[in-house]
Each structure stands twice: as structure tokens, then as C-alpha cells.
N, C-alpha and C. Protein backbone atom coordinates (compact mmCIF):
# COMPACT_ATOMS: atom_id res chain seq x y z
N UNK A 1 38.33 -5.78 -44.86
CA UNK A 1 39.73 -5.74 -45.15
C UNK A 1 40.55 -5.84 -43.86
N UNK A 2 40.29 -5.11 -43.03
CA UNK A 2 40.89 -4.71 -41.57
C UNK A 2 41.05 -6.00 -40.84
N UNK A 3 39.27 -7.10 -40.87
CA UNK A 3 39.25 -8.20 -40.27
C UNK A 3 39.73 -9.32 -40.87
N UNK A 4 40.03 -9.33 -42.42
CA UNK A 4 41.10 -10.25 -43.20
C UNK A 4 41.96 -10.48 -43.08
N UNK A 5 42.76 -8.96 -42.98
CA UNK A 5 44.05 -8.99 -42.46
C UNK A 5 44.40 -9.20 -41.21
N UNK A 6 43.38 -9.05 -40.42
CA UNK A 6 43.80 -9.41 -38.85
C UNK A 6 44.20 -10.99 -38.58
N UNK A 7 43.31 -11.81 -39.53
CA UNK A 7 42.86 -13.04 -39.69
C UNK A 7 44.53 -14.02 -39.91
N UNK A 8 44.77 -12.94 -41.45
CA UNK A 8 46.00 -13.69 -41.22
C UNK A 8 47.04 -13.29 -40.20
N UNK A 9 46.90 -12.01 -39.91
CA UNK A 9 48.19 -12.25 -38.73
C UNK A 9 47.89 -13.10 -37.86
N UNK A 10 47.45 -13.64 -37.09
CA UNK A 10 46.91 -14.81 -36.48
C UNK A 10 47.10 -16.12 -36.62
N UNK A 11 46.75 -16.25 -38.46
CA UNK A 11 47.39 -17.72 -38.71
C UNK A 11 49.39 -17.56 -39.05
N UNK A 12 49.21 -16.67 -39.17
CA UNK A 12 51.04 -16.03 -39.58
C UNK A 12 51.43 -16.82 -38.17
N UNK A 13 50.92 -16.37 -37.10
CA UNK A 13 51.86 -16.17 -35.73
C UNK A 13 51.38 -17.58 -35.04
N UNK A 14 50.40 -18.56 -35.72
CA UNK A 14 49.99 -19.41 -35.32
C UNK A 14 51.31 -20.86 -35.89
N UNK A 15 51.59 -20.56 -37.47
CA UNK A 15 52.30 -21.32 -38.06
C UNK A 15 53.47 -21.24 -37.88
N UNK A 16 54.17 -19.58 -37.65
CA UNK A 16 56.08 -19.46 -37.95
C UNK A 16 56.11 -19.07 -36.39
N UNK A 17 57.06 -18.84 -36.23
CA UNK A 17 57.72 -17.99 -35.41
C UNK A 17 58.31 -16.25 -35.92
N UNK A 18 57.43 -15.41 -35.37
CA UNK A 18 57.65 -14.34 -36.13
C UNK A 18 58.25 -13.07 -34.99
N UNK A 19 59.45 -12.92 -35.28
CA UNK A 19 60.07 -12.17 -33.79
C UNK A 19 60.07 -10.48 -34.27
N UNK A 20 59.82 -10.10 -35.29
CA UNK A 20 59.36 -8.62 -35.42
C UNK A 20 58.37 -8.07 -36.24
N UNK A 21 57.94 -6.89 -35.97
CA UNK A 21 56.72 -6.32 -37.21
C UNK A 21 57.22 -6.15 -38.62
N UNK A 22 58.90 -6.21 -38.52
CA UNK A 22 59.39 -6.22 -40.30
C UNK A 22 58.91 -7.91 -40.67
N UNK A 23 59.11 -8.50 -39.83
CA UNK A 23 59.08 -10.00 -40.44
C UNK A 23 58.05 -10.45 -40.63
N UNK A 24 56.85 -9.55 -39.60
CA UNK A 24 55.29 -9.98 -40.07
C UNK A 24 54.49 -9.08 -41.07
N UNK A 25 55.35 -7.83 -41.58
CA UNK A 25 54.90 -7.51 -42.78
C UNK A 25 55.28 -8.09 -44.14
N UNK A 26 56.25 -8.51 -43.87
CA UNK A 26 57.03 -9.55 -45.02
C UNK A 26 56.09 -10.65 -45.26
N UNK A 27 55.81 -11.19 -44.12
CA UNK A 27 55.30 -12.23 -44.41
C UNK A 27 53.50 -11.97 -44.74
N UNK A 28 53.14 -10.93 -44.68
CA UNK A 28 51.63 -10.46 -44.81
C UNK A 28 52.06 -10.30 -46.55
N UNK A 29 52.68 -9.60 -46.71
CA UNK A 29 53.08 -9.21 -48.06
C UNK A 29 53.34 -10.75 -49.12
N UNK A 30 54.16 -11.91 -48.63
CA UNK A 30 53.97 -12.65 -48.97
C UNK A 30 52.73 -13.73 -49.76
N UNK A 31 51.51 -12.97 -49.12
CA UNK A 31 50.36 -13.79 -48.71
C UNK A 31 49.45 -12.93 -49.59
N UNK A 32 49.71 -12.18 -49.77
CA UNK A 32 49.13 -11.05 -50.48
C UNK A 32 48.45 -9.81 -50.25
N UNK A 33 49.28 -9.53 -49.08
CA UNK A 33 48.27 -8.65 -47.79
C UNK A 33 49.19 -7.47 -47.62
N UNK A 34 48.97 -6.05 -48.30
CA UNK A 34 50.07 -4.81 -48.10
C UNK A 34 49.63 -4.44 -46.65
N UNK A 35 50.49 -4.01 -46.30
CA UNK A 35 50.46 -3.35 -44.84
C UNK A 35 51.57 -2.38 -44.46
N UNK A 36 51.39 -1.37 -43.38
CA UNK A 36 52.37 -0.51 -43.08
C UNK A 36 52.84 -0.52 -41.77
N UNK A 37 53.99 -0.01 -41.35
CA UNK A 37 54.22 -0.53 -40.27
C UNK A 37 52.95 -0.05 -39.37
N UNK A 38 52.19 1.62 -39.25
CA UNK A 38 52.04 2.02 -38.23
C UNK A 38 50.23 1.38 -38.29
N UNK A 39 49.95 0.61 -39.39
CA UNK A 39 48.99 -0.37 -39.26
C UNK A 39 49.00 -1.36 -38.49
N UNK A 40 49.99 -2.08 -38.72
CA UNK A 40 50.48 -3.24 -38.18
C UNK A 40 51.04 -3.21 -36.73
N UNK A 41 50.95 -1.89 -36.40
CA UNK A 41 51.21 -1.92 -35.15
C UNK A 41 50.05 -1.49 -34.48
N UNK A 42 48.87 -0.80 -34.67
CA UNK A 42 47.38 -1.30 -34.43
C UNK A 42 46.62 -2.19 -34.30
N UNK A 43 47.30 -2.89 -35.61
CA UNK A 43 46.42 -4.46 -35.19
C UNK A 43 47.01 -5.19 -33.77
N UNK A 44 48.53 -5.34 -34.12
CA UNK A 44 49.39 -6.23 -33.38
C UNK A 44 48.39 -5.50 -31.55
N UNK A 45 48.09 -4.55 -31.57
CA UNK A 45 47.69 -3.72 -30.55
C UNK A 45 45.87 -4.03 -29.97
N UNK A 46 45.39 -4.38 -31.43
CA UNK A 46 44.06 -4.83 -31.15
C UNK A 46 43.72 -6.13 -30.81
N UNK A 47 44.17 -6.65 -31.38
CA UNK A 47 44.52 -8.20 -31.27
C UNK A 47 45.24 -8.59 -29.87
N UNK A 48 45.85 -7.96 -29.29
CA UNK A 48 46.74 -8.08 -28.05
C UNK A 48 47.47 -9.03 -28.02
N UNK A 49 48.36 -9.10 -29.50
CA UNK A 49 49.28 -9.51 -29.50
C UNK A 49 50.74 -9.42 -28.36
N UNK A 50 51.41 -10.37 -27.65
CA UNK A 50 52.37 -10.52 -26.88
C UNK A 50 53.91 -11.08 -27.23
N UNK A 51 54.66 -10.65 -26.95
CA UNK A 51 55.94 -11.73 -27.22
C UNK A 51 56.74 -12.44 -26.25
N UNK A 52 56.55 -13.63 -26.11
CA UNK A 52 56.99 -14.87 -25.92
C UNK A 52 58.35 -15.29 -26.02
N UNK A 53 59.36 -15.73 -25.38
CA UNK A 53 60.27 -16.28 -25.06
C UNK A 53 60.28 -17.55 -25.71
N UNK A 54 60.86 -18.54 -26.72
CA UNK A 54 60.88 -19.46 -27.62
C UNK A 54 61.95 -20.30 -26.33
N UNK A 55 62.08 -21.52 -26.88
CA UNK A 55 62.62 -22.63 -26.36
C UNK A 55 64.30 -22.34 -26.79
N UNK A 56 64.60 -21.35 -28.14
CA UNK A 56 66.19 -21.52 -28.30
C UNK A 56 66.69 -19.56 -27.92
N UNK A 57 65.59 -19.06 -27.22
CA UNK A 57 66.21 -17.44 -26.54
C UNK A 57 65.59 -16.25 -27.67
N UNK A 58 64.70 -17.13 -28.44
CA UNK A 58 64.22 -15.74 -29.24
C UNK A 58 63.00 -15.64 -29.02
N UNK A 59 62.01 -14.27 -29.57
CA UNK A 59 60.95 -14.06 -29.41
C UNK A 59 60.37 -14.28 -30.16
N UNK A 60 58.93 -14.46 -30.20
CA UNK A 60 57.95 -14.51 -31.07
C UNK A 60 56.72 -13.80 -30.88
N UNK A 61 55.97 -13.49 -31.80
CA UNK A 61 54.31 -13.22 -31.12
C UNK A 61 53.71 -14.02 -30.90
N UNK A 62 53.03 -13.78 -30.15
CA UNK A 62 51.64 -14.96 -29.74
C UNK A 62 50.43 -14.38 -29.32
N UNK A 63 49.17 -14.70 -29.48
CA UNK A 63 48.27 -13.94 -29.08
C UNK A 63 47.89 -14.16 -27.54
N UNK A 64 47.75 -13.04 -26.78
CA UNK A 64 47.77 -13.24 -25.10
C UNK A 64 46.17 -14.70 -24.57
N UNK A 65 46.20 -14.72 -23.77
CA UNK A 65 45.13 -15.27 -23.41
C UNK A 65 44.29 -14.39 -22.57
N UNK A 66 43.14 -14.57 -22.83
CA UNK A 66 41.75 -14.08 -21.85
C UNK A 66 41.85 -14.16 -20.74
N UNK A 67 42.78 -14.40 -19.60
CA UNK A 67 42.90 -14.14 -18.33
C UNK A 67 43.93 -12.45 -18.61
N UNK A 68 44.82 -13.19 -19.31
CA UNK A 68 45.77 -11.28 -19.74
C UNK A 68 45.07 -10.77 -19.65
N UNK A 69 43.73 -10.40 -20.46
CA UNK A 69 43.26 -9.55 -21.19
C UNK A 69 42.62 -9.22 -19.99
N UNK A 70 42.07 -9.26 -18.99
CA UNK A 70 41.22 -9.09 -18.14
C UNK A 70 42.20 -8.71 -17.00
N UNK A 71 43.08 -9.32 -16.54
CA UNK A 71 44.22 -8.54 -15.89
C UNK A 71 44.72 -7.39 -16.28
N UNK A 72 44.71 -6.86 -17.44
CA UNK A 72 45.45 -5.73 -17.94
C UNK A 72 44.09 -4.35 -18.43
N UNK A 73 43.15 -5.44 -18.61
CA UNK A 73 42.32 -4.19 -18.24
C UNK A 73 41.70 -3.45 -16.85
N UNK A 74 41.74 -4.77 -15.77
CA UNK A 74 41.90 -4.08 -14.60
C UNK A 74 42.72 -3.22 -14.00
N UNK A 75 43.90 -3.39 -14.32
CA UNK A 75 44.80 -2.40 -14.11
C UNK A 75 44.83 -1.10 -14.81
N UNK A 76 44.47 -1.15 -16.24
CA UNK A 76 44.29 0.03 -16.48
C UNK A 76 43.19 0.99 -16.10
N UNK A 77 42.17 -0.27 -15.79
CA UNK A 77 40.88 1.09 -14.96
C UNK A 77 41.60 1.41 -13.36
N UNK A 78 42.34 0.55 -12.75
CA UNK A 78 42.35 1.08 -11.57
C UNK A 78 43.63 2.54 -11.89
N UNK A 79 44.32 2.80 -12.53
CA UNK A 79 45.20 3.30 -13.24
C UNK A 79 44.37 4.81 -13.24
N UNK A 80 43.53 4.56 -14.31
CA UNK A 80 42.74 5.78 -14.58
C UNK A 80 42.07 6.33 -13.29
N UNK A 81 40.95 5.50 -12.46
CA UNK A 81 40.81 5.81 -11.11
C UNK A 81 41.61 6.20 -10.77
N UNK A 82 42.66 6.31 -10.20
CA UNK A 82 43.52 7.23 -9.40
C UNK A 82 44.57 8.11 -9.85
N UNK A 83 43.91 8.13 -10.94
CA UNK A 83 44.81 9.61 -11.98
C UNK A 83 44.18 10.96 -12.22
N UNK A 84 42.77 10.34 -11.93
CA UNK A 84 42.04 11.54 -12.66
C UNK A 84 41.20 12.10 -11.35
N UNK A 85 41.09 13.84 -11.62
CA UNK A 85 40.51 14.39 -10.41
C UNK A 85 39.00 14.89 -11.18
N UNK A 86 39.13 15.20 -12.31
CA UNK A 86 37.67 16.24 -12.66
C UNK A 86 37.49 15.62 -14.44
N UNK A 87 36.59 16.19 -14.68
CA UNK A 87 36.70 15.56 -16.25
C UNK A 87 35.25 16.87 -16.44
N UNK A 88 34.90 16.89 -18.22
CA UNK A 88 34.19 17.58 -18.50
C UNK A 88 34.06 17.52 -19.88
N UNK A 89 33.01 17.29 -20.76
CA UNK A 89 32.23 16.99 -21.79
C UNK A 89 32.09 18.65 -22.41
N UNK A 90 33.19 18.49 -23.88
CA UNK A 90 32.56 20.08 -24.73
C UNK A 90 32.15 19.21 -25.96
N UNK A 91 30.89 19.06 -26.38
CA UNK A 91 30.78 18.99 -27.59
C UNK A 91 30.88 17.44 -27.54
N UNK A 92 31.45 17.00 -28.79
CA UNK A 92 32.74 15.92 -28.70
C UNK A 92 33.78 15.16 -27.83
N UNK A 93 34.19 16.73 -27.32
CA UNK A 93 35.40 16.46 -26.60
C UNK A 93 35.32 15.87 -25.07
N UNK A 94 36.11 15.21 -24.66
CA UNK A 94 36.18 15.42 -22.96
C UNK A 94 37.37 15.89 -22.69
N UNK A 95 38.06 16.46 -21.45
CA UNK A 95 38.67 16.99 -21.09
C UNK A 95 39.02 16.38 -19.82
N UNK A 96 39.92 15.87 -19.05
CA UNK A 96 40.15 15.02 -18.37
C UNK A 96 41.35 15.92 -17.59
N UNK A 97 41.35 16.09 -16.18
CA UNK A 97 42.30 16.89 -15.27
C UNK A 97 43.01 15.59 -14.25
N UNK A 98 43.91 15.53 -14.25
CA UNK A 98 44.68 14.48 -13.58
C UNK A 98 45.46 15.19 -12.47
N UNK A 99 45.80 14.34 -11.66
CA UNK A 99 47.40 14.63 -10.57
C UNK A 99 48.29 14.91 -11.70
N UNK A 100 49.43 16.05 -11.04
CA UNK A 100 49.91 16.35 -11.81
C UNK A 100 51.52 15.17 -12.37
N UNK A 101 51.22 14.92 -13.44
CA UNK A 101 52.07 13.84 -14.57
C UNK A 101 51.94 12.95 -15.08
N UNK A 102 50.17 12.84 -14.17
CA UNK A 102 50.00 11.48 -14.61
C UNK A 102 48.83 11.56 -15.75
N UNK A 103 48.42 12.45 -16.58
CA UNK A 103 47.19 12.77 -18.04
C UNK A 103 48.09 11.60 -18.87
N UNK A 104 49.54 11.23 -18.96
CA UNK A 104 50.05 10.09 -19.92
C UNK A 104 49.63 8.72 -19.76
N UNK A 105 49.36 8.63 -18.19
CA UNK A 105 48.84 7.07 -17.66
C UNK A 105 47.81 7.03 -18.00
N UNK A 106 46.85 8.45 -17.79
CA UNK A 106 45.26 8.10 -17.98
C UNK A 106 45.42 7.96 -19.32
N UNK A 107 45.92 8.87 -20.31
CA UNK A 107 45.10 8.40 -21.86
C UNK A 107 46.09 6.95 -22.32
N UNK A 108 47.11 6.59 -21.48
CA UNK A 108 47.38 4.86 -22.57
C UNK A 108 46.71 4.04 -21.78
N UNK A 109 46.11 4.53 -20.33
CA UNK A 109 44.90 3.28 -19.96
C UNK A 109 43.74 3.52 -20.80
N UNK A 110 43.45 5.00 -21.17
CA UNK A 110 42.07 4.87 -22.23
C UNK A 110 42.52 4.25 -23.36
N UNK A 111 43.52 4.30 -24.04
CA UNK A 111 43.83 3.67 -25.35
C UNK A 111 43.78 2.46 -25.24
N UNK A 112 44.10 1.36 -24.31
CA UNK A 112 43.81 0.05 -24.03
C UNK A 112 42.80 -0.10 -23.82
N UNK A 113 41.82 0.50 -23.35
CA UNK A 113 40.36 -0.06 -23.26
C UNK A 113 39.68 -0.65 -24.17
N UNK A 114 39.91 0.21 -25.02
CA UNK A 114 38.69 -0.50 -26.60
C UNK A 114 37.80 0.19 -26.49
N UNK A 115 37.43 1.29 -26.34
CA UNK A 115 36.28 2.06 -25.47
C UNK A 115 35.46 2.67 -27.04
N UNK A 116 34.27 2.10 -27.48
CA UNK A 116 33.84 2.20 -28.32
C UNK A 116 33.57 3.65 -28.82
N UNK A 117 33.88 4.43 -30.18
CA UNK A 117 33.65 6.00 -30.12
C UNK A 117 34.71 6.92 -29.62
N UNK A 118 35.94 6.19 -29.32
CA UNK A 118 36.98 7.04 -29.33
C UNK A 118 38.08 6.73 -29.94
N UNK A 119 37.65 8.04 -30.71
CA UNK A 119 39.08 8.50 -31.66
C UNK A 119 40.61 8.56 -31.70
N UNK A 120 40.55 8.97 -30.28
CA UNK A 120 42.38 9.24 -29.97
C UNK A 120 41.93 10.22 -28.99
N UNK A 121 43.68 9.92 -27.93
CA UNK A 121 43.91 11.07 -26.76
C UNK A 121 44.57 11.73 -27.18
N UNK A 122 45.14 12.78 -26.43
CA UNK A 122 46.29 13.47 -26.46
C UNK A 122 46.25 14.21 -24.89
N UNK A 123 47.65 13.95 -24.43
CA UNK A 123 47.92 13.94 -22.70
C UNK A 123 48.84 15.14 -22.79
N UNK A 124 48.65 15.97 -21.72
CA UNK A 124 49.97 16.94 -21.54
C UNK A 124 50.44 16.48 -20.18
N UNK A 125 50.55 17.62 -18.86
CA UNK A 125 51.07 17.08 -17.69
C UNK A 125 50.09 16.38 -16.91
N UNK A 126 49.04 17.36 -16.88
CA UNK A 126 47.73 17.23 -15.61
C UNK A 126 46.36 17.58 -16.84
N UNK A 127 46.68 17.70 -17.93
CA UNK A 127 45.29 17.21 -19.04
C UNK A 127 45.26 16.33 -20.03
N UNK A 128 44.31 15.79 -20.10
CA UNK A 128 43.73 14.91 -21.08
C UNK A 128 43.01 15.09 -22.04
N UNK A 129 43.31 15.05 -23.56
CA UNK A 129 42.32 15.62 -24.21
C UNK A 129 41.44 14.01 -25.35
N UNK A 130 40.06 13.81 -25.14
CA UNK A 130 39.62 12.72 -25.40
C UNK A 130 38.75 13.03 -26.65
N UNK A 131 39.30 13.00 -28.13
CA UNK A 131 38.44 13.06 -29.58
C UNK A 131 37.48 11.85 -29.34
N UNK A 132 36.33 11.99 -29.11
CA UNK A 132 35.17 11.21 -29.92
C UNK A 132 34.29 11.25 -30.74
N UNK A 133 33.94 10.39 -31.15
CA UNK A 133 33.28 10.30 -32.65
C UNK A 133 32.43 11.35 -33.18
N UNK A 134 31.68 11.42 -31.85
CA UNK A 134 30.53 12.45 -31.71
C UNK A 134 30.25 12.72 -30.48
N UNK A 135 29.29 13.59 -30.84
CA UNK A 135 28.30 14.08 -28.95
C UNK A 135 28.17 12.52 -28.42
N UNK A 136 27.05 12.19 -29.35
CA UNK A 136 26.38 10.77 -28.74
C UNK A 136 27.48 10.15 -27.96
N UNK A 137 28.62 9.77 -28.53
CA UNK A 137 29.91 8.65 -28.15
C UNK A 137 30.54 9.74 -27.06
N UNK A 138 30.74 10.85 -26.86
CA UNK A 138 30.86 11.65 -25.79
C UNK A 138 30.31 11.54 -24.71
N UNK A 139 28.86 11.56 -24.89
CA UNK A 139 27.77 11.55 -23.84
C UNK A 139 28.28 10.17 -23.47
N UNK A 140 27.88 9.40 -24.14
CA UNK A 140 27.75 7.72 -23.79
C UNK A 140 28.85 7.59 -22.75
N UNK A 141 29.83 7.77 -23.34
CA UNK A 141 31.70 7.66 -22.09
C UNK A 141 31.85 8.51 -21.04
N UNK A 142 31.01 9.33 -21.42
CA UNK A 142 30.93 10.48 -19.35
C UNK A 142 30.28 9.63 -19.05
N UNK A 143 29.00 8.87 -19.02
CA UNK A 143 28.68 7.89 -18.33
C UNK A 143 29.59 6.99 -17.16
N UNK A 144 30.60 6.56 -18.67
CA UNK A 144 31.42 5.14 -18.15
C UNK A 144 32.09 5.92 -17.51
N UNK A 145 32.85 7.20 -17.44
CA UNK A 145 33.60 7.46 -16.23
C UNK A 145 32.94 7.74 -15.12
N UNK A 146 31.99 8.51 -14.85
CA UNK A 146 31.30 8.08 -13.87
C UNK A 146 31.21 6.81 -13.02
N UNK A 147 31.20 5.71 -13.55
CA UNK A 147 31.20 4.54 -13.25
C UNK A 147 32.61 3.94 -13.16
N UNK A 148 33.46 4.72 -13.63
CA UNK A 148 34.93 4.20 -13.35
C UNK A 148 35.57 4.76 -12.31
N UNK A 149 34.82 6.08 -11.90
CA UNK A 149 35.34 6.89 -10.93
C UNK A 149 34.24 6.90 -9.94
């Protein structure tokens, strides 16, 4: 369902010019595809959807290209590298200690990652709090920070 619908936003933004998420649920809805905004703003998010400057001053989506995508994930690891001082694995959870203000930079560079097994952050000033799936997907990502740090 998830990858259907992704499918058509894609051909949606491939055929019209679509300058907001009301106009690309309209038009999902059209097609026969219900959606909500705070869906549609996941996908638009997974997909790495971008908006584009049109030839007469309006915007559109467009899907980024594979050099973006690789630029913007470098930045977000170098991002996280120099945000974070300590980290620590309970269970599930990780726990992530930053300079202090920056726990908001580290968890929307983790949210851009794609980082398989995680659930969601939640940032205060100087903590990070990291839901994963499980131990396993816990364990597995202390790894990768290790390796990111």
C-alpha cells in the first residue's frame, strides 16, 4: 500500500506541476489513493522529495537527484559527529548526550538517515532520546555510531 502510493506520487509530480501537499492529496484522492496530510508528509520525506522553482515563479515538487541525496547525507553525518559527546544503549533505547543545544541537530540528522530499526527521536537541550525497534536494532546502531563517531 505504502509502495503504491509512493508510486503514484511520483508519477503525480512527474506529469503536473504540483506546488503543495493540499494539491498532492487532491490529486492522490483523485486517482483513488486516501491519504493524510501527516502521511504525505512522510512519504514526500522518504522519497526526498524537493521544490523547484518553475519557469513562470512557482513551485513544484520534484524528486531530488542522487548526487542531493549523498550531499545531504554527508552533512548530516558530519552534523551528528560534532554534536554528540557520549551515547549509551538501555534496552531498546539509546540515549545520546550532545553540546549543549545541539540533541535537535543530532536527532533531524538521525531522522534523515533512513537508519534501519528506528522508530523515532525525541531531542531536549543536550539529550537525545533514540526508540528502536528492538535490542537487536539497538545493538546493530551503537555499532554505526561508533563508526560515525
Amino acid at each position: 500500500m505504502k509502495s503504491a502510493r509512493q508510486e503514484k506520487i511520483l508519477e503525480i509530480i512527474a506529469s503536473k506541476d504540483v506546488e503543495t501537499q493540499s494539491q498532492l492529496i487532491d490529486e492522490l484522492s483523485a486517482r483513488g489513493v486516501k491519504s493524510t496530510q501527516a502521511t504525505l508528509s512522510r512519504d514526500i520525506k522518504e522519497l526526498r522529495l524537493v521544490k523547484e522553482l518553475t519557469s513562470d515563479g512557482k513551485y513544484r515538487y520534484v524528486a531530488a537527484s542522487r548526487d542531493e541525496y549523498t550531499d545531504f547525507d554527508l552533512r548530516l553525518k558530519k552534523i551528528f559527529r560534532e554534536c554528540v559527546t557520549t551515547y549509551a544503549t538501555a534496552q531498546n533505547l539509546i540515549v545520546i548526550k550532545t553540546l549543549p543545544g545541539l540533541a535537535p541537530a543530532a536527532c533531524a540528522a538521525l531522522d534523515g538517515m533512513d537508519i534501519d530499526g528506528l522508530v523515532g527521536t525525541l531531542a531536549g537541550d543536550d539529550t537525545a532520546f533514540l526508540a528502536m525497534r528492538d535490542v537487536n536494532a539497538a545493538d546493530a546502531f551503537e555499532k554505526e555510531i561508533e563508526k560515525l563517531l
